[in-house]
Each structure stands twice: as structure tokens, then as C-alpha cells.
PDB file of N, CA and C in Angstrom:
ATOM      1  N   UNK A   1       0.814  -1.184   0.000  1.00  0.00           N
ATOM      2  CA  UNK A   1       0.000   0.000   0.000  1.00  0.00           C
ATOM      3  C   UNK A   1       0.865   1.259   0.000  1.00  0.00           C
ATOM      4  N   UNK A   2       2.298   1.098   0.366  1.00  0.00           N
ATOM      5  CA  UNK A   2       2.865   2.234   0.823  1.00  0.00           C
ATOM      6  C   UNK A   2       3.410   1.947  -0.645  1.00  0.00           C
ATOM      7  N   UNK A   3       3.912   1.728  -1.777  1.00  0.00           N
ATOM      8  CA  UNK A   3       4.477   1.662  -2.652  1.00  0.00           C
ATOM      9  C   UNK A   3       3.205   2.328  -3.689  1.00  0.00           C
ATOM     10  N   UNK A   4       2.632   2.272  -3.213  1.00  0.00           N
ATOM     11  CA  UNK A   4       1.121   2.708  -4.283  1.00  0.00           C
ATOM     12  C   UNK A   4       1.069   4.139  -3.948  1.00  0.00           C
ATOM     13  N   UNK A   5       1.086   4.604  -2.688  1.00  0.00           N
ATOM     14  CA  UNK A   5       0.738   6.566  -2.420  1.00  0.00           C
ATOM     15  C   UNK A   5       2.259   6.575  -3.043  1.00  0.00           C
ATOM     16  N   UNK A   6       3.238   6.177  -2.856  1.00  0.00           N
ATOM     17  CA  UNK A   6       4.666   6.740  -3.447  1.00  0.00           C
ATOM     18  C   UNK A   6       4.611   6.540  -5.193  1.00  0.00           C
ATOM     19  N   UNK A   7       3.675   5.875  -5.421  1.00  0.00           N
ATOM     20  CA  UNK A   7       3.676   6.053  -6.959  1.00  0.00           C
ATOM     21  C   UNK A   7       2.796   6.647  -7.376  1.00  0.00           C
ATOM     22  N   UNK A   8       1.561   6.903  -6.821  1.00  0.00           N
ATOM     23  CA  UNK A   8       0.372   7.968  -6.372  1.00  0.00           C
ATOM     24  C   UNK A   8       1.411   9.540  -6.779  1.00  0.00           C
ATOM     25  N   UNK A   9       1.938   9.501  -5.710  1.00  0.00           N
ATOM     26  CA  UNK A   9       2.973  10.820  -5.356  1.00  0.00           C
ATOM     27  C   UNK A   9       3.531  11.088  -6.440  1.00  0.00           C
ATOM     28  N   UNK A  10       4.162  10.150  -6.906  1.00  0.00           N
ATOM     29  CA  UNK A  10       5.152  10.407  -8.126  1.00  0.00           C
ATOM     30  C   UNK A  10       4.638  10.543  -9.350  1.00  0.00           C
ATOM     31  N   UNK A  11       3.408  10.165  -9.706  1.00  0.00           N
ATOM     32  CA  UNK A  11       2.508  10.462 -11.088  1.00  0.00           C
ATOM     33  C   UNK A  11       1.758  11.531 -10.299  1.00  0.00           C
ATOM     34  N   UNK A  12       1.402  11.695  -9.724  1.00  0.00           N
ATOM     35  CA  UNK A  12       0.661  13.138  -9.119  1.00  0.00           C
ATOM     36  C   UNK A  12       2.008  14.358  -9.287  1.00  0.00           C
ATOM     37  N   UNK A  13       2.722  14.352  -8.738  1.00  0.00           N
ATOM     38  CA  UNK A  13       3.998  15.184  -8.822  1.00  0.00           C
ATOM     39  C   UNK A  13       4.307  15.617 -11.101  1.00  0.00           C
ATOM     40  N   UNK A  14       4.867  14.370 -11.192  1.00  0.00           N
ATOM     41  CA  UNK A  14       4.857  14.707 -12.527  1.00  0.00           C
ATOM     42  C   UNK A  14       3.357  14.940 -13.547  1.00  0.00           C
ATOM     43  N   UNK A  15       2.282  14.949 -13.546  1.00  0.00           N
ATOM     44  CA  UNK A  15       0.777  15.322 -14.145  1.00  0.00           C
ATOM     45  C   UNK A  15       0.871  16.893 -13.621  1.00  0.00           C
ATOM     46  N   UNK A  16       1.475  17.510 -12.197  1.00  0.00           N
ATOM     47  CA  UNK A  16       1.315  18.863 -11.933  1.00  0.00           C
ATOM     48  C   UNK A  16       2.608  19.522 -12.859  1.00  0.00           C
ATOM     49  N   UNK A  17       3.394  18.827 -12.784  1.00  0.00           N
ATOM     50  CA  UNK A  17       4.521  19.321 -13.499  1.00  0.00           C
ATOM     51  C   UNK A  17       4.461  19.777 -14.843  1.00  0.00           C
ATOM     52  N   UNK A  18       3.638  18.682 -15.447  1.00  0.00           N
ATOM     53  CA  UNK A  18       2.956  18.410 -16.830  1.00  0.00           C
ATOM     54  C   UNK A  18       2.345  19.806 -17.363  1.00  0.00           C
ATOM     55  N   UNK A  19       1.336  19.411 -16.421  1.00  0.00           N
ATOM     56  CA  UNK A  19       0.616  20.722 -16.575  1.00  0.00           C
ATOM     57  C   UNK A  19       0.658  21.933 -16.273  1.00  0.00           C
ATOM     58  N   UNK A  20       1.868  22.368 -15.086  1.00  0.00           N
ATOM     59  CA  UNK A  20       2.091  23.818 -15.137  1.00  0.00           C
ATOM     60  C   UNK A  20       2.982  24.024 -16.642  1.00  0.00           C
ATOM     61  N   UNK A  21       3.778  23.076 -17.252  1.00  0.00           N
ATOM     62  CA  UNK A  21       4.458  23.018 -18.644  1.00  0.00           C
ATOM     63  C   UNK A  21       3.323  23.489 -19.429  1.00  0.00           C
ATOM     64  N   UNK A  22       2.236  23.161 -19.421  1.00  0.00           N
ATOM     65  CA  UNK A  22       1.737  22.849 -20.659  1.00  0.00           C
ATOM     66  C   UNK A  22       1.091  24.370 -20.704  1.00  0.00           C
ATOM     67  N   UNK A  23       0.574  24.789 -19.380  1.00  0.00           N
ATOM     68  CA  UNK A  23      -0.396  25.883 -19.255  1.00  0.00           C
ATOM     69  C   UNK A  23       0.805  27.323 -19.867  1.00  0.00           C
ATOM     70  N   UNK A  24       1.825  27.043 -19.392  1.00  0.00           N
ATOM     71  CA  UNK A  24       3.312  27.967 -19.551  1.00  0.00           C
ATOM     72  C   UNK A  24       3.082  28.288 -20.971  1.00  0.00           C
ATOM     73  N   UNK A  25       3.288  27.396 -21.692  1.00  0.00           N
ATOM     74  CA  UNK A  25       3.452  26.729 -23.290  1.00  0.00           C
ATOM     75  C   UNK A  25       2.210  27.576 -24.041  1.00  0.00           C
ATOM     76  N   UNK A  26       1.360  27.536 -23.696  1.00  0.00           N
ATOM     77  CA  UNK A  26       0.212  27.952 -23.967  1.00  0.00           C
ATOM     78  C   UNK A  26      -0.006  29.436 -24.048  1.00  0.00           C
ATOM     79  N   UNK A  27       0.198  30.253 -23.166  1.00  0.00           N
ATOM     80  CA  UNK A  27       0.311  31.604 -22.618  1.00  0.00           C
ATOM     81  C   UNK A  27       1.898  32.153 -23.198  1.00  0.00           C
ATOM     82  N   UNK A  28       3.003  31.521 -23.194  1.00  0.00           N
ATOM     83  CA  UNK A  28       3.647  31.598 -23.544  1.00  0.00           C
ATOM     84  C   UNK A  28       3.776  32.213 -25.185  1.00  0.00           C
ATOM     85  N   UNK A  29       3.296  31.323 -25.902  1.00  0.00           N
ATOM     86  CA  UNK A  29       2.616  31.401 -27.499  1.00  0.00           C
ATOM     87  C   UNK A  29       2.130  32.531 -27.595  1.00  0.00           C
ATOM     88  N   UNK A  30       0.652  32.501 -26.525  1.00  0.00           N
ATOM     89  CA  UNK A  30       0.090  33.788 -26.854  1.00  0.00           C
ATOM     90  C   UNK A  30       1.007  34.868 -26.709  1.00  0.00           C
ATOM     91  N   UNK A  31       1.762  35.064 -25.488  1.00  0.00           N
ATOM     92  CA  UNK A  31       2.720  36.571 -25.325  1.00  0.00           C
ATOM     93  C   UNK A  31       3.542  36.660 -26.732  1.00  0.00           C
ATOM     94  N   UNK A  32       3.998  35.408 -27.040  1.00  0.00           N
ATOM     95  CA  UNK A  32       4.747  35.443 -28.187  1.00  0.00           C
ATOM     96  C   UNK A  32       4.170  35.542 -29.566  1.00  0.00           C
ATOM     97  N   UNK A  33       2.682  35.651 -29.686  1.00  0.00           N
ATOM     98  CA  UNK A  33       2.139  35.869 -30.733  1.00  0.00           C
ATOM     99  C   UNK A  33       1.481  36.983 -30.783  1.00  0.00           C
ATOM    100  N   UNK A  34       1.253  37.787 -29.735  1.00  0.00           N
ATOM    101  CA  UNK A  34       1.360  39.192 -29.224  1.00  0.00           C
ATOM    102  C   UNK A  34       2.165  40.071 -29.420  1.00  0.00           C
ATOM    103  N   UNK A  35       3.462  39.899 -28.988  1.00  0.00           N
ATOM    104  CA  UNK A  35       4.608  40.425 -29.630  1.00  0.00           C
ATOM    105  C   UNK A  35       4.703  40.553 -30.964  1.00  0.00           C
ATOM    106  N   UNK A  36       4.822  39.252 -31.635  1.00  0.00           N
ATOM    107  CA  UNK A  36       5.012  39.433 -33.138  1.00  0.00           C
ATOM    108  C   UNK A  36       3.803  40.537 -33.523  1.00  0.00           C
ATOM    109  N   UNK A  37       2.543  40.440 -33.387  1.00  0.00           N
ATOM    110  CA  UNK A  37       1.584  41.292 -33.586  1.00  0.00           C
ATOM    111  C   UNK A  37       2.121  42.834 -33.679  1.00  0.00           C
ATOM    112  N   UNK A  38       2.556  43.300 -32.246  1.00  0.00           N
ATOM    113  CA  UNK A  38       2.981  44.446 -31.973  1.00  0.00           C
ATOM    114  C   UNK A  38       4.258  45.097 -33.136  1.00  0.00           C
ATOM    115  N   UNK A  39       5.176  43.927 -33.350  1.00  0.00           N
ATOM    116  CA  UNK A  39       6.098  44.086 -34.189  1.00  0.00           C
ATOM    117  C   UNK A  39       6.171  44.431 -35.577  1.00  0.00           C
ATOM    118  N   UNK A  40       5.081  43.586 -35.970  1.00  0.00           N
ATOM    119  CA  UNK A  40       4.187  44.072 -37.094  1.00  0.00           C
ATOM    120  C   UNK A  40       3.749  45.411 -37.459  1.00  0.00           C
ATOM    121  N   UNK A  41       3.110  45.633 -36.285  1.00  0.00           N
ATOM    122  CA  UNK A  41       2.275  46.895 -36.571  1.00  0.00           C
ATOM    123  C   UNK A  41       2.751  48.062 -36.622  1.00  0.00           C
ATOM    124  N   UNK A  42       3.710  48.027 -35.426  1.00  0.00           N
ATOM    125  CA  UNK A  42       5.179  49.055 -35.815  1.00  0.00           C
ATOM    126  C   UNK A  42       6.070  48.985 -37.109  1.00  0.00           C
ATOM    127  N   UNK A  43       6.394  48.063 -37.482  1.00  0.00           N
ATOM    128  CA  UNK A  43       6.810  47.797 -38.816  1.00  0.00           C
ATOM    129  C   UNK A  43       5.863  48.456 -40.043  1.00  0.00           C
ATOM    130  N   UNK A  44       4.839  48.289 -39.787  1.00  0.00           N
ATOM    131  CA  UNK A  44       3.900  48.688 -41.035  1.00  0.00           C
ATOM    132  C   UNK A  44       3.864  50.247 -40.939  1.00  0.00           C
ATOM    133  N   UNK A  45       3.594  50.735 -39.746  1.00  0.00           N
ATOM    134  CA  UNK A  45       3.675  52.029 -39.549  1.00  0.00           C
ATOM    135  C   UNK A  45       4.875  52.937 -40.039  1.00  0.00           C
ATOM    136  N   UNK A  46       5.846  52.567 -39.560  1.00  0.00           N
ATOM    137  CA  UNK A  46       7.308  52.579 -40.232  1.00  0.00           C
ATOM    138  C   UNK A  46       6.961  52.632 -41.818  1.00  0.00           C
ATOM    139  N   UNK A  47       6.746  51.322 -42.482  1.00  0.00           N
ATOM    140  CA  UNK A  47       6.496  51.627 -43.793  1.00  0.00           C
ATOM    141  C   UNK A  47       5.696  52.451 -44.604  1.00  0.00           C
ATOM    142  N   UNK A  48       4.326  52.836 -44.114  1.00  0.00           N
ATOM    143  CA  UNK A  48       3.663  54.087 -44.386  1.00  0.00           C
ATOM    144  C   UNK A  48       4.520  54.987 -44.237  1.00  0.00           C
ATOM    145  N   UNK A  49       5.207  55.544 -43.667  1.00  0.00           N
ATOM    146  CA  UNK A  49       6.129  56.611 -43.281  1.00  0.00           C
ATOM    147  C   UNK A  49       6.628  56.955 -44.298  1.00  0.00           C
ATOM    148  N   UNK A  50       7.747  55.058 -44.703  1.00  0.00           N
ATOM    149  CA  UNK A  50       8.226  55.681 -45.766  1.00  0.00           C
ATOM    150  C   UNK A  50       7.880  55.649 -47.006  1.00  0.00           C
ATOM    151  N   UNK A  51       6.809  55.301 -47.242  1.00  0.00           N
ATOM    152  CA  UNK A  51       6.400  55.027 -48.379  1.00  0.00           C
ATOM    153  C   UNK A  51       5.477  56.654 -48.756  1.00  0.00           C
ATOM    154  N   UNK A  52       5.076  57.430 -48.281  1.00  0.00           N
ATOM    155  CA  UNK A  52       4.850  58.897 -47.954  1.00  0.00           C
ATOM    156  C   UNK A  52       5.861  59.450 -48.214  1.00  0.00           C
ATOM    157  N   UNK A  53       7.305  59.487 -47.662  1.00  0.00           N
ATOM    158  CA  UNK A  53       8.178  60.060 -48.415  1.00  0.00           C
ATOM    159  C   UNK A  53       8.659  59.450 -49.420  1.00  0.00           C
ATOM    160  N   UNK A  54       8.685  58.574 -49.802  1.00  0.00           N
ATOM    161  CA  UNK A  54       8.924  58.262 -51.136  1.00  0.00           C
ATOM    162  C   UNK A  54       8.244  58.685 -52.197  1.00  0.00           C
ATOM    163  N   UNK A  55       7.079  58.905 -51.784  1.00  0.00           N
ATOM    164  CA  UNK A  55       6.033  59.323 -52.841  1.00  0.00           C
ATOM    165  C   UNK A  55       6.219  60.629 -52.770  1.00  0.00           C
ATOM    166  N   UNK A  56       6.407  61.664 -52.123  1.00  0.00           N
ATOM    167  CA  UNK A  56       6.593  62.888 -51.711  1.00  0.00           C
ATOM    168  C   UNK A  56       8.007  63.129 -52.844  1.00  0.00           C
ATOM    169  N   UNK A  57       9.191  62.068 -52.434  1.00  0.00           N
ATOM    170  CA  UNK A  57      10.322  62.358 -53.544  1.00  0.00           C
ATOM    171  C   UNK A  57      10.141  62.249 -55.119  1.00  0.00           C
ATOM    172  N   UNK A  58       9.126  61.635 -55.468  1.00  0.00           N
ATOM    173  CA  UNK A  58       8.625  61.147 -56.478  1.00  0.00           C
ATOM    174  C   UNK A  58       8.346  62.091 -57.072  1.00  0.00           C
ATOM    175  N   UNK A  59       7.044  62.777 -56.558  1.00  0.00           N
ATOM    176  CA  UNK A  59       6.014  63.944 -56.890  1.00  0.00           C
ATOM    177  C   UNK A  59       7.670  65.312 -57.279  1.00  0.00           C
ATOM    178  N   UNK A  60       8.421  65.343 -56.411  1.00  0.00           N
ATOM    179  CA  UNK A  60       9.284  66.126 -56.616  1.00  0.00           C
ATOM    180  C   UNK A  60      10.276  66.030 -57.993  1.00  0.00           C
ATOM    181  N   UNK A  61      10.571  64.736 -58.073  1.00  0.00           N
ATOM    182  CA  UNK A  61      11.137  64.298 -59.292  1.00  0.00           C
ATOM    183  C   UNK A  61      10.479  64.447 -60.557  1.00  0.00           C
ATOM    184  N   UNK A  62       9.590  64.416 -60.499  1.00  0.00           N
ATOM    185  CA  UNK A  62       8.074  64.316 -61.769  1.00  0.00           C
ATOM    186  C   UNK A  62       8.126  65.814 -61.712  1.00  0.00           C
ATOM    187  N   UNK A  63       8.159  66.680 -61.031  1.00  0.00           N
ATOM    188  CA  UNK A  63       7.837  68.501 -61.527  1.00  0.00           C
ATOM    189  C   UNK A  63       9.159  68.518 -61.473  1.00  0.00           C
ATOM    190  N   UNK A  64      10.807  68.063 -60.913  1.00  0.00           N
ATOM    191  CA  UNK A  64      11.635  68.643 -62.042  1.00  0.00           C
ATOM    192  C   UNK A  64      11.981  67.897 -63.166  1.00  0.00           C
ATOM    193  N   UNK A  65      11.409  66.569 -64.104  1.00  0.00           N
ATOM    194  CA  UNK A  65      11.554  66.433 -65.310  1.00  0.00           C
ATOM    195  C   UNK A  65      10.251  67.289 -66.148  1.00  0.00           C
ATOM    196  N   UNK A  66       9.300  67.627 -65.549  1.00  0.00           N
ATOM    197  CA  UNK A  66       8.400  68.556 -66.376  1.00  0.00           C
ATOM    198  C   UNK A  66       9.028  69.919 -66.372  1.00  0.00           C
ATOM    199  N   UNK A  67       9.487  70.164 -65.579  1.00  0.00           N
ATOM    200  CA  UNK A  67      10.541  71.695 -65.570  1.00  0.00           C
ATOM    201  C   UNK A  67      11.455  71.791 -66.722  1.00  0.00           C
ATOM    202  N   UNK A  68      12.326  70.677 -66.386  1.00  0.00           N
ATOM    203  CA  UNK A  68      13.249  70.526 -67.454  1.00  0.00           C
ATOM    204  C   UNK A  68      12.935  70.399 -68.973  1.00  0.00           C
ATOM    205  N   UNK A  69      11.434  69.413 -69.022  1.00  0.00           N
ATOM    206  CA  UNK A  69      11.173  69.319 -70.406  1.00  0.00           C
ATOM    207  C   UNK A  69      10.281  70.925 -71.260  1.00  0.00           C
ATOM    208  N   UNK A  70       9.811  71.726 -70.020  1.00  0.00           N
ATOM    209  CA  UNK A  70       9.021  72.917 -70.487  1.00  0.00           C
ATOM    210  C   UNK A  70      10.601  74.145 -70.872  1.00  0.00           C
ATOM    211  N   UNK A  71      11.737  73.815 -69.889  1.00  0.00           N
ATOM    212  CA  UNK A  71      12.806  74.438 -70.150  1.00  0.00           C
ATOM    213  C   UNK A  71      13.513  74.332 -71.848  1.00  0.00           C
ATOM    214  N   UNK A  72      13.303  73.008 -71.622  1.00  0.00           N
ATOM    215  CA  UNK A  72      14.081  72.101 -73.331  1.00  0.00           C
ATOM    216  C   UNK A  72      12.940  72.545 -74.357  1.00  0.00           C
ATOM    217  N   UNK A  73      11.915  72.701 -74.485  1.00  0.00           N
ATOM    218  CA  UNK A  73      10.897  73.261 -75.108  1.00  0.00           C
ATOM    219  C   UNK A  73      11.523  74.793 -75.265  1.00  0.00           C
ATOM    220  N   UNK A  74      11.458  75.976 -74.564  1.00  0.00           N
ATOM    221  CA  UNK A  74      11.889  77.067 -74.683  1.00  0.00           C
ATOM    222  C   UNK A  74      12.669  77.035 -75.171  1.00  0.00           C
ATOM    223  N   UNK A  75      14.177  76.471 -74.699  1.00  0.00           N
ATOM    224  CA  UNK A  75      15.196  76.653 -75.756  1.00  0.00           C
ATOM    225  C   UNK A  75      14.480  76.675 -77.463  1.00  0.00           C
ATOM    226  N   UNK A  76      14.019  75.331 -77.673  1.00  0.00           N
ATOM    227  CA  UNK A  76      14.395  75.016 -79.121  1.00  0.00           C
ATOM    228  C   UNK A  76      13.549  76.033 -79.807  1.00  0.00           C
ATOM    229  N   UNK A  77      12.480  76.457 -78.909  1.00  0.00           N
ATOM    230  CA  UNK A  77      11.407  77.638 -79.356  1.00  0.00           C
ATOM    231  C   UNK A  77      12.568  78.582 -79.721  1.00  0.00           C
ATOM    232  N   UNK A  78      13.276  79.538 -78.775  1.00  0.00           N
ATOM    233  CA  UNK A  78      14.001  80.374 -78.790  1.00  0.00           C
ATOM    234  C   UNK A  78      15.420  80.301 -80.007  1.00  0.00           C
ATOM    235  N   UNK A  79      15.620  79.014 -80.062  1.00  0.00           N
ATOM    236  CA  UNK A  79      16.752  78.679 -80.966  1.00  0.00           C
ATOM    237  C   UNK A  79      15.650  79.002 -81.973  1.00  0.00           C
ATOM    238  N   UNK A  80      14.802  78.157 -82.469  1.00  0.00           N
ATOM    239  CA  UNK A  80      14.239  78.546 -83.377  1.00  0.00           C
ATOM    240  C   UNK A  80      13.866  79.687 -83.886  1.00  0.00           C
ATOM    241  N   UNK A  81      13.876  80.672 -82.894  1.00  0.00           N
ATOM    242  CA  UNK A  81      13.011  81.997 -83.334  1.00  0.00           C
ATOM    243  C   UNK A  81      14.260  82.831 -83.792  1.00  0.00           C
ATOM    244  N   UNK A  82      15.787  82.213 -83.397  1.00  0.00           N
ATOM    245  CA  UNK A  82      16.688  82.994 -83.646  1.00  0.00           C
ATOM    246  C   UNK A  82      17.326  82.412 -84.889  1.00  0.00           C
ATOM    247  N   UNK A  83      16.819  81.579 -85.645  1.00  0.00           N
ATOM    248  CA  UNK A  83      17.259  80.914 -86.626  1.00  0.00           C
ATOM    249  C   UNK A  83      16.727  81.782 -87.662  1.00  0.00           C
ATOM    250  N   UNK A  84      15.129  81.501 -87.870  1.00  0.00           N
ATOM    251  CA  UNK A  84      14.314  82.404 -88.154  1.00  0.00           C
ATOM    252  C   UNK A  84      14.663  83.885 -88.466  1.00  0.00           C
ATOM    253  N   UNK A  85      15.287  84.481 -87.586  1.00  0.00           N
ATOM    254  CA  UNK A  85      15.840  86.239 -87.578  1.00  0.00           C
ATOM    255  C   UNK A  85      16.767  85.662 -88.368  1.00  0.00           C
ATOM    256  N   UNK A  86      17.470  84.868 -88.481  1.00  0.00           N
ATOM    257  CA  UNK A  86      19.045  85.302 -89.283  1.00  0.00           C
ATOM    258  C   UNK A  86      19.404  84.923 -90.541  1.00  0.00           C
ATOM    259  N   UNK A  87      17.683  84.436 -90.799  1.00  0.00           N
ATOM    260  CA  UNK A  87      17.094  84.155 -92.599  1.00  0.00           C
ATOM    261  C   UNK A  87      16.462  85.064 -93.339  1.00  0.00           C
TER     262      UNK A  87
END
């Protein structure tokens, strides 16, 4: 009988063991799938950011090749108009 509560004991001992593991494991995941969440979302935020200035550099790039091409226009106007005078 006394070999039975000591093995009682000892599968009772390891089933609590078990299960504070398992409950750990569990909660664990979640914090850790929480985190990643959080990590994410900062990350994405971050990328709006830059994806706003990128587009912002963009928009800037696009009015100085229209600058340049209304500039290259004038010239050849102006070359032209001075071609013109010297005929």
C-alpha cells in the first residue's frame, strides 16, 4: 500500500509538473504571438512613413523632369526663333 501513495505521489507530482508546462506553453505562445503582432504593426507604420516620403520624392522628381522638359521646349522655341531672324 505504501508503494502505491509513493507512486500515487510520483505520477501526481509529474501530471502537476505536466501541466504547469503545458499551461506555460500555452500563454507563452500567446505573449509570443502578441509580440510578433505588436512588431508588425510598428513595422507597417514605419512603412507608411516611408512610403509617404517616397512618394513625396517622387512627386518632386516628376515637376523637375516637367521643368526641365518645359525648359528644353523654350530653348528650341528660342533657338528657333533665332534661326528664323538670321534668314
Amino acid at each position: 500500500m505504501e508503494q502505491l501513495l509513493n507512486v500515487g505521489t510520483i505520477v501526481g507530482a509529474i501530471c502537476g509538473f505536466l501541466g504547469i508546462k503545458i499551461f506555460e506553453m500555452v500563454f507563452d505562445k500567446h505573449k509570443d504571438h502578441e509580440d510578433k503582432l505588436q512588431m508588425n504593426t510598428i513595422a507597417i507604420v514605419e512603412l507608411k512613413g516611408e512610403i509617404k516620403r517616397l512618394n513625396d520624392y517622387l512627386a518632386r522628381v516628376d515637376k523637375l523632369e516637367k521643368d526641365t522638359n518645359q525648359a528644353h521646349q523654350r530653348i528650341r522655341d528660342l533657338k528657333s526663333q533665332v534661326e528664323n531672324m538670321s534668314t
